[in-house]
Protein backbone atom coordinates (compact mmCIF):
# COMPACT_ATOMS: atom_id res chain seq x y z
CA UNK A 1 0.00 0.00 0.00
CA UNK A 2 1.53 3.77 -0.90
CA UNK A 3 0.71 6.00 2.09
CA UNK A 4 0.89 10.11 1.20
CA UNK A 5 3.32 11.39 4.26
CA UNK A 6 6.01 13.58 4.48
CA UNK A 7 7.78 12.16 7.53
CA UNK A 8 7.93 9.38 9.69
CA UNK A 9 5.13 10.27 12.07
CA UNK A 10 2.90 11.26 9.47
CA UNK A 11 3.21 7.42 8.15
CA UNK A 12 3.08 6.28 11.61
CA UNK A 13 -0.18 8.52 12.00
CA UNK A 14 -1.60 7.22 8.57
CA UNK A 15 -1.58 3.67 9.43
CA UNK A 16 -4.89 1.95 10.64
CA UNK A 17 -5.29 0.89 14.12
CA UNK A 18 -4.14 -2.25 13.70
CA UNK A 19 -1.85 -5.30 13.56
CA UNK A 20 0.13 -3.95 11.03
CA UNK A 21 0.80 -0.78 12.54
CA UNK A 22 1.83 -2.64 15.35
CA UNK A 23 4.34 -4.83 13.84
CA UNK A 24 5.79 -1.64 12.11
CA UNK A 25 6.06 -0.23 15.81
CA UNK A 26 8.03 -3.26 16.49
CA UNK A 27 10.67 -3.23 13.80
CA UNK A 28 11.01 0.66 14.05
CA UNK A 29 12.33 0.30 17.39
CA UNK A 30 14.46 -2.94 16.62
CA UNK A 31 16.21 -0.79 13.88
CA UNK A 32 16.81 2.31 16.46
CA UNK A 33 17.99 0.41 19.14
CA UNK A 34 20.48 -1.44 16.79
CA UNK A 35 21.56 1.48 14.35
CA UNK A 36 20.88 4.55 16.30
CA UNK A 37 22.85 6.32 13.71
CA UNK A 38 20.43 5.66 10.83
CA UNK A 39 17.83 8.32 9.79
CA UNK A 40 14.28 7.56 9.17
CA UNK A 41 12.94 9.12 6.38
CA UNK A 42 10.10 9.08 4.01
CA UNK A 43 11.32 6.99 0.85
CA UNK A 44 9.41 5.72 -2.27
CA UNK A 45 6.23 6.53 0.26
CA UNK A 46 7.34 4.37 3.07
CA UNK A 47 10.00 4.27 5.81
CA UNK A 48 13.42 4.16 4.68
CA UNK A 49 16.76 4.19 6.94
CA UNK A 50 19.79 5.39 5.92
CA UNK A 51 23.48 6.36 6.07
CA UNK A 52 25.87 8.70 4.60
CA UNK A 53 26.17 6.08 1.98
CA UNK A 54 22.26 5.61 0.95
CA UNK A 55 19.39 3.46 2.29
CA UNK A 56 19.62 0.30 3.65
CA UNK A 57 16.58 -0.90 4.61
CA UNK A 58 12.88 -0.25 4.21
CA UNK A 59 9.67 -0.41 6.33
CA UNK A 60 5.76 -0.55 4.79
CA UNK A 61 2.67 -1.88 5.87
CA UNK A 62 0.55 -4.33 3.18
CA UNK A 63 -2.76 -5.43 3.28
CA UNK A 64 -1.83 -8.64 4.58
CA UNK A 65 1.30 -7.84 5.96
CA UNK A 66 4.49 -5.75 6.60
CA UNK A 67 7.37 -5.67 3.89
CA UNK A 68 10.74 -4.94 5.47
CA UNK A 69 12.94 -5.11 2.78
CA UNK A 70 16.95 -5.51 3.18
CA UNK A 71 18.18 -6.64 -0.10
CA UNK A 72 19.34 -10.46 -0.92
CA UNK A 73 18.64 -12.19 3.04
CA UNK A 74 21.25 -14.71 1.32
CA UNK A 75 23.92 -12.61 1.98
CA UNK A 76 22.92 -11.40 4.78
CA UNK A 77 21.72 -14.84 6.66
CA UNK A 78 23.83 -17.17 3.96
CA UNK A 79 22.06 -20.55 6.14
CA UNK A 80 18.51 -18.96 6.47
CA UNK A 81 18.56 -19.41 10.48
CA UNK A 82 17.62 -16.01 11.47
CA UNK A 83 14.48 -15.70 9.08
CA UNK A 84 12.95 -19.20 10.33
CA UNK A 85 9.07 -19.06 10.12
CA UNK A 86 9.30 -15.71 7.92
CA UNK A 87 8.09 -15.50 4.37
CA UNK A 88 10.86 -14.17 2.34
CA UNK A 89 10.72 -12.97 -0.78
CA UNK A 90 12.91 -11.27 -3.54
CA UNK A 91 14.79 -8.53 -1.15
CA UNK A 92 11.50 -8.53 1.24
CA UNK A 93 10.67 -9.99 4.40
CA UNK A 94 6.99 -10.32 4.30
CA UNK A 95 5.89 -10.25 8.08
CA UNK A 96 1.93 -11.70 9.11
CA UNK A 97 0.11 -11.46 12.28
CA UNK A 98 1.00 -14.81 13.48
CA UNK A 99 4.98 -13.96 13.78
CA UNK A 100 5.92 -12.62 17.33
CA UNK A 101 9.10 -10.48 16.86
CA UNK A 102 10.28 -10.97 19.99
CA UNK A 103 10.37 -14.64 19.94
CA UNK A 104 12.27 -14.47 16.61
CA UNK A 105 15.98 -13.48 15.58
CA UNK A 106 14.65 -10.34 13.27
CA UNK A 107 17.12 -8.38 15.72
CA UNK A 108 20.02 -10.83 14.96
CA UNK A 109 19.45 -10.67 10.79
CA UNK A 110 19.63 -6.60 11.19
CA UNK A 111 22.71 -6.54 13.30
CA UNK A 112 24.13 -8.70 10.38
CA UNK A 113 23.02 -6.38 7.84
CA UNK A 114 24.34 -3.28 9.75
CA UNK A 115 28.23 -5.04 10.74
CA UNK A 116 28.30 -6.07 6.64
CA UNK A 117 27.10 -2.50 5.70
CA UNK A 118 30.45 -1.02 7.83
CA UNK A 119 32.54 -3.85 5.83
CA UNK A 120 31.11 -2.33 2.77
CA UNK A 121 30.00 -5.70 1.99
CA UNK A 122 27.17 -5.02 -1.23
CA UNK A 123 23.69 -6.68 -0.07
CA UNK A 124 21.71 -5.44 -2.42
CA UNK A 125 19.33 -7.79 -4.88
């Protein structure tokens, strides 16, 4: 879904009471506690965090889900043990209702991303 804001709270604001908005709660404050130093901004009409060096991941809220996307999860989880139970897609993690965050190792998978990011290791898809 495209949502029409400006900044992050506006998107935040935009979402329905929900689930979803819930989850996107979740992963926002996963991402800050783990890379204070990105910025949240507004990015092809979701939430995008980035460095002095571009984005690296984003944030959205579906219909039937939340997209975080982070690029090829190959790379970044090479044996797929972090993103057990997820649905992954090309460059997306597709997140339902059923997953609990805090019972999975979403939190491991973005420290990953974030140490091969200072390596200058290319994730991308």
């Amino acid at each position: 879904m495209r949502y029409k804001a400006k900044t992050p709270i506006e998107y935040i604001d935009n979402l329905d009471n929900d689930w979803r908005k819930e989850k996107v709660q979740e992963i926002r404050k996963i991402i800050k506690s783990i890379v204070p130093s990105f910025k949240e901004k507004i990015h092809y009409n979701m939430l995008g965090y980035c460095d002095d060096k571009g984005f690296v991941f984003h944030l959205n809220a579906q219909k039937n889900y939340v997209s975080f996307y982070v690029g090829n999860t190959k790379i970044i989880d090479p044996e797929g043990l972090l993103l057990k139970g997820f649905n992954i897609g090309k460059g997306c993690i597709r997140i339902k209702k059923s997953i609990d965050l805090s019972e999975s190792r979403l939190d491991e998978f973005i420290k990953n991303a974030y140490n091969l990011r200072k390596q200058n290791i290319d994730f991308d898809c």
